[in-house]
PDB file of N, CA and C in Angstrom:
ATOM      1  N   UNK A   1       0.842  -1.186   0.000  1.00  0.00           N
ATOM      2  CA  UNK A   1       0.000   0.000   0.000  1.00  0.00           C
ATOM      3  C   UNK A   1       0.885   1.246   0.000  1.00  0.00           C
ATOM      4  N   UNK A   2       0.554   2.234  -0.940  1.00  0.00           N
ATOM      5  CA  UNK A   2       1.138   3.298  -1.028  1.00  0.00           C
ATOM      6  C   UNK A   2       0.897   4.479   0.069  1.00  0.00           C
ATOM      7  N   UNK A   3       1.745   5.171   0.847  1.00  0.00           N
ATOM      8  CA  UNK A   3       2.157   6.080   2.143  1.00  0.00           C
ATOM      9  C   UNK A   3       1.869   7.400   1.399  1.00  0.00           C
ATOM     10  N   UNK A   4       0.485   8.101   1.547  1.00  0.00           N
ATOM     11  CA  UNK A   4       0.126   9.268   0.981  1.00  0.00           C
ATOM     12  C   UNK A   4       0.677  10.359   1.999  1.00  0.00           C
ATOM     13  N   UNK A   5       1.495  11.705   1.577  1.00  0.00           N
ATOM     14  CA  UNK A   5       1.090  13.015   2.817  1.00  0.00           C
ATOM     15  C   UNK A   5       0.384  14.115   2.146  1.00  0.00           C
ATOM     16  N   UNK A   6       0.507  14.681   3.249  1.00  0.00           N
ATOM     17  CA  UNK A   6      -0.224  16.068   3.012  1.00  0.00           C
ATOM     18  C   UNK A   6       0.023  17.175   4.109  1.00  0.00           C
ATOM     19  N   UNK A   7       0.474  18.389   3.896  1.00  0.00           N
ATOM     20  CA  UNK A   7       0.997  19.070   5.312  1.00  0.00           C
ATOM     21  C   UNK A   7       0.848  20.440   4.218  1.00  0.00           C
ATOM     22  N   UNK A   8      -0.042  21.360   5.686  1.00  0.00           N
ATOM     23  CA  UNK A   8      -0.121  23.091   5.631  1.00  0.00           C
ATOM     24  C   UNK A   8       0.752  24.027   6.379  1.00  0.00           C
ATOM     25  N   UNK A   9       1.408  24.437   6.440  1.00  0.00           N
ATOM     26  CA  UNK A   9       2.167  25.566   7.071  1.00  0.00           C
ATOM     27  C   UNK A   9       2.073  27.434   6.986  1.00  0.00           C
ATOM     28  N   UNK A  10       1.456  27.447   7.613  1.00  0.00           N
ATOM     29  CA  UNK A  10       0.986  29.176   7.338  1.00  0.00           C
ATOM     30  C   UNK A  10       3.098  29.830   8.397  1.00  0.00           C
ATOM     31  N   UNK A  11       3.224  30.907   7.554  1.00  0.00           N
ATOM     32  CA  UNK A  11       4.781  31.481   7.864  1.00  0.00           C
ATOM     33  C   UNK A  11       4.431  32.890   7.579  1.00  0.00           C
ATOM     34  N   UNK A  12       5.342  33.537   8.503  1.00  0.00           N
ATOM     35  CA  UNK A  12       5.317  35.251   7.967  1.00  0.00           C
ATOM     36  C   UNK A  12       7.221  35.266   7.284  1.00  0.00           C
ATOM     37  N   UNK A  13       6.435  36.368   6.415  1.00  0.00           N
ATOM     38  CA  UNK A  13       7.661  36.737   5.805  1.00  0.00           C
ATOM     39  C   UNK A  13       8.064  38.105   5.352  1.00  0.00           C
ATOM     40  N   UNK A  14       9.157  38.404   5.757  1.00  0.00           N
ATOM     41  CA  UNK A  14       9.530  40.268   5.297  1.00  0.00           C
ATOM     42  C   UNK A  14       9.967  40.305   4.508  1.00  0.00           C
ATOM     43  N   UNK A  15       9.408  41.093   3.479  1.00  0.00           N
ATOM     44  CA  UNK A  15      10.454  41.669   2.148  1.00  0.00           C
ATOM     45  C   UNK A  15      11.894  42.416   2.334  1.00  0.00           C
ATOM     46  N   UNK A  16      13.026  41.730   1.845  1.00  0.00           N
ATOM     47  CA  UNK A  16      14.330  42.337   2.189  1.00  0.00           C
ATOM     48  C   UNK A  16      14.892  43.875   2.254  1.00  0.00           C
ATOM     49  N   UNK A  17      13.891  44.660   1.359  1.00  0.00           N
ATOM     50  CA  UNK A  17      13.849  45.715   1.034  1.00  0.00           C
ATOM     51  C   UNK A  17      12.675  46.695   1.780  1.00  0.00           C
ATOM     52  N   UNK A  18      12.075  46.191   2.831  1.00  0.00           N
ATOM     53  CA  UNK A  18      11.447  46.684   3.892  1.00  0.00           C
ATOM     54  C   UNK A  18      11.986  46.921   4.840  1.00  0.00           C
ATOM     55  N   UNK A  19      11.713  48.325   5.713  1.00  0.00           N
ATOM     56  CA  UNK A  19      11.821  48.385   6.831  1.00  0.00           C
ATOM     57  C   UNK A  19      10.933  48.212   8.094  1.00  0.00           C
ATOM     58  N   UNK A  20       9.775  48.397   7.544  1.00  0.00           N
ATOM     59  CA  UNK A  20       8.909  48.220   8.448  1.00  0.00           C
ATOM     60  C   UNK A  20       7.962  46.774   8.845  1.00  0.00           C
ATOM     61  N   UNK A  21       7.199  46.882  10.149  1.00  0.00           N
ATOM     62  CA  UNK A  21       7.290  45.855  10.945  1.00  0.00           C
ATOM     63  C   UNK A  21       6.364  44.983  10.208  1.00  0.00           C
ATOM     64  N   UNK A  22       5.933  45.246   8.992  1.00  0.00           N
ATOM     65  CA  UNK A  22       4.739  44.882   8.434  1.00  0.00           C
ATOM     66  C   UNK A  22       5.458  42.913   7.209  1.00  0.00           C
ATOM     67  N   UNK A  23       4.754  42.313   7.810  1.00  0.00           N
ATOM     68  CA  UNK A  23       5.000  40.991   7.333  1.00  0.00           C
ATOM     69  C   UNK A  23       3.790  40.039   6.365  1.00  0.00           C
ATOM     70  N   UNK A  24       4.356  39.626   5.236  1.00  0.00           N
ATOM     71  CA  UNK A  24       2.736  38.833   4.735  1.00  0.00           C
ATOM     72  C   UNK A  24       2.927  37.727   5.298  1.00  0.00           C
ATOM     73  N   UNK A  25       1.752  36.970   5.107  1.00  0.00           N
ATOM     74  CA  UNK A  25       1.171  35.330   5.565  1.00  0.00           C
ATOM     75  C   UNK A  25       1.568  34.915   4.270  1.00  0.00           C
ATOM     76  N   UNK A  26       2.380  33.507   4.180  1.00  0.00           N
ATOM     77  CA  UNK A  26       1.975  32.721   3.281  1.00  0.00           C
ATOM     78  C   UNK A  26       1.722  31.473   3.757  1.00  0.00           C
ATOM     79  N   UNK A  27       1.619  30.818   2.627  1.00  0.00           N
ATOM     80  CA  UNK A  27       1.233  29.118   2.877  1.00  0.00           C
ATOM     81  C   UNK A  27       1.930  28.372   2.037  1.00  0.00           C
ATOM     82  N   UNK A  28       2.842  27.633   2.903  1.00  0.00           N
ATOM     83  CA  UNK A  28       3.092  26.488   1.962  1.00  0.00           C
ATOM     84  C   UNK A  28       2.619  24.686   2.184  1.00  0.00           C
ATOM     85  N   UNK A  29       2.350  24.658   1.050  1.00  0.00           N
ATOM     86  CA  UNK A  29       0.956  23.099   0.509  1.00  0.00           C
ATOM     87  C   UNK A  29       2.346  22.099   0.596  1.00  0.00           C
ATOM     88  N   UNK A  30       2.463  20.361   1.030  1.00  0.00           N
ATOM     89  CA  UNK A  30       3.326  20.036   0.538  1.00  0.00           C
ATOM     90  C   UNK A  30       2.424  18.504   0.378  1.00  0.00           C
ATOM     91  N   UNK A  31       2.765  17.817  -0.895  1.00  0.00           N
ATOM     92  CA  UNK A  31       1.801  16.562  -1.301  1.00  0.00           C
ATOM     93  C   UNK A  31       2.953  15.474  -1.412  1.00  0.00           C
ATOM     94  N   UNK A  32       3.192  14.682  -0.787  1.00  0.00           N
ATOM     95  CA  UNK A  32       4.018  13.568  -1.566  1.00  0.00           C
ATOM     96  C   UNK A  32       5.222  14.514  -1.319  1.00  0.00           C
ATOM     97  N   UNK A  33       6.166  14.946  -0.602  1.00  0.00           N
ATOM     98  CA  UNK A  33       6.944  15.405  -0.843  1.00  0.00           C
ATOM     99  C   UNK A  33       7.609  16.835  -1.203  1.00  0.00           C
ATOM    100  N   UNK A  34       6.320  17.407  -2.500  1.00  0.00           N
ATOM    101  CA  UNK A  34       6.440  18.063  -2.706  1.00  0.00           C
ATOM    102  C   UNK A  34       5.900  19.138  -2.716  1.00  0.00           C
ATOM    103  N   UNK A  35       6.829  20.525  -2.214  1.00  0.00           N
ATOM    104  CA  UNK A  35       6.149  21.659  -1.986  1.00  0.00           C
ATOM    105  C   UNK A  35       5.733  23.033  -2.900  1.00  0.00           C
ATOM    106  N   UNK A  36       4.648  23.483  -2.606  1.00  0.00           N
ATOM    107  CA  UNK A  36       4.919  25.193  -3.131  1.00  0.00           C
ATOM    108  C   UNK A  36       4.537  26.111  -2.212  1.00  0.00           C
ATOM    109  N   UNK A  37       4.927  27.214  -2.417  1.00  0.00           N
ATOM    110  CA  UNK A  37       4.409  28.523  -1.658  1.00  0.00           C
ATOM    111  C   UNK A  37       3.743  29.159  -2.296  1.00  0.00           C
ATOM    112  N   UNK A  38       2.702  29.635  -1.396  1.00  0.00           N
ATOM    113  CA  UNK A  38       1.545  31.017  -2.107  1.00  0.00           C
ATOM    114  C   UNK A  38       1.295  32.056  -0.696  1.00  0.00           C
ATOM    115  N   UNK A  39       0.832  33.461  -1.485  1.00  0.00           N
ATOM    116  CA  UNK A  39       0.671  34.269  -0.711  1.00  0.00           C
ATOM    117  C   UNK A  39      -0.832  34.023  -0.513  1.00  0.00           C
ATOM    118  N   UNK A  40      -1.201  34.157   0.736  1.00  0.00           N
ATOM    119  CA  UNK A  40      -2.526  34.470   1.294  1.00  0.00           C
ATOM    120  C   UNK A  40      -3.321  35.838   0.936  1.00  0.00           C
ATOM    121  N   UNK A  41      -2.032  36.915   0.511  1.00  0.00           N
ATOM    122  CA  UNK A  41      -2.458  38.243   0.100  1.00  0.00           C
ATOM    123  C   UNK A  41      -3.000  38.837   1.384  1.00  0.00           C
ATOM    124  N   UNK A  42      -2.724  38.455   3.266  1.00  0.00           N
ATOM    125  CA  UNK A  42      -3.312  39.077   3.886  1.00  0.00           C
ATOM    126  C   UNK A  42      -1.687  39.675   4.639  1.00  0.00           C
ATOM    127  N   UNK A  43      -1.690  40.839   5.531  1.00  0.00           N
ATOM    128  CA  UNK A  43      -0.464  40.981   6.441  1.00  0.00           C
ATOM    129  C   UNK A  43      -0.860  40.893   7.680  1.00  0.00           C
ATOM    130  N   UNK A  44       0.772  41.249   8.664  1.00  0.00           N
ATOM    131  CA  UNK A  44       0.377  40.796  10.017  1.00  0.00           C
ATOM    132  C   UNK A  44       1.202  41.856  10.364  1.00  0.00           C
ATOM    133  N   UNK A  45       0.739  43.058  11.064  1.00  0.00           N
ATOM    134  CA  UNK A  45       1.518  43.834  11.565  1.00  0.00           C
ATOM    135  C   UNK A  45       1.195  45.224  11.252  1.00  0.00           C
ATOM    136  N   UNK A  46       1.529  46.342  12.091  1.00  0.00           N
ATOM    137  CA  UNK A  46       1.009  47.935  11.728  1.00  0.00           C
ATOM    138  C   UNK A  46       0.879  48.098  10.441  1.00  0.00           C
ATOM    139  N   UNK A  47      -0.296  48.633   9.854  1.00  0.00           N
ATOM    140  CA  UNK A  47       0.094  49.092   8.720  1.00  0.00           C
ATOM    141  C   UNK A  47      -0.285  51.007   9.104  1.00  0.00           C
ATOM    142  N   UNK A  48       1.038  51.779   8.192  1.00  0.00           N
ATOM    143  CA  UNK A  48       0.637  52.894   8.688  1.00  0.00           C
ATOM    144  C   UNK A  48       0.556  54.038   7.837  1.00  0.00           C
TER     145      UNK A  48
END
């Protein structure tokens, strides 16, 4: 019988070229191994 996965990980992340405290959500999907990342398109942090 074949060993299926599946795993969600929500992460914040700063753009290198930011200074401020402001971070997006993404998500990365991983199936069998393999992963991708997507933005949620939401942030976490002051916006001002």
């Amino acid at each position: 019988m074949l060993e299926k996965s599946f795993g969600l990980f929500f992460f914040l992340k700063q753009p290198k070229n930011q200074k401020s405290d402001v971070r997006y959500v993404y998500l990365r999907i991983t199936v069998d191994g393999t992963s991708k990342e997507l933005s949620t398109k939401r942030v976490w942090g002051d916006l001002i």
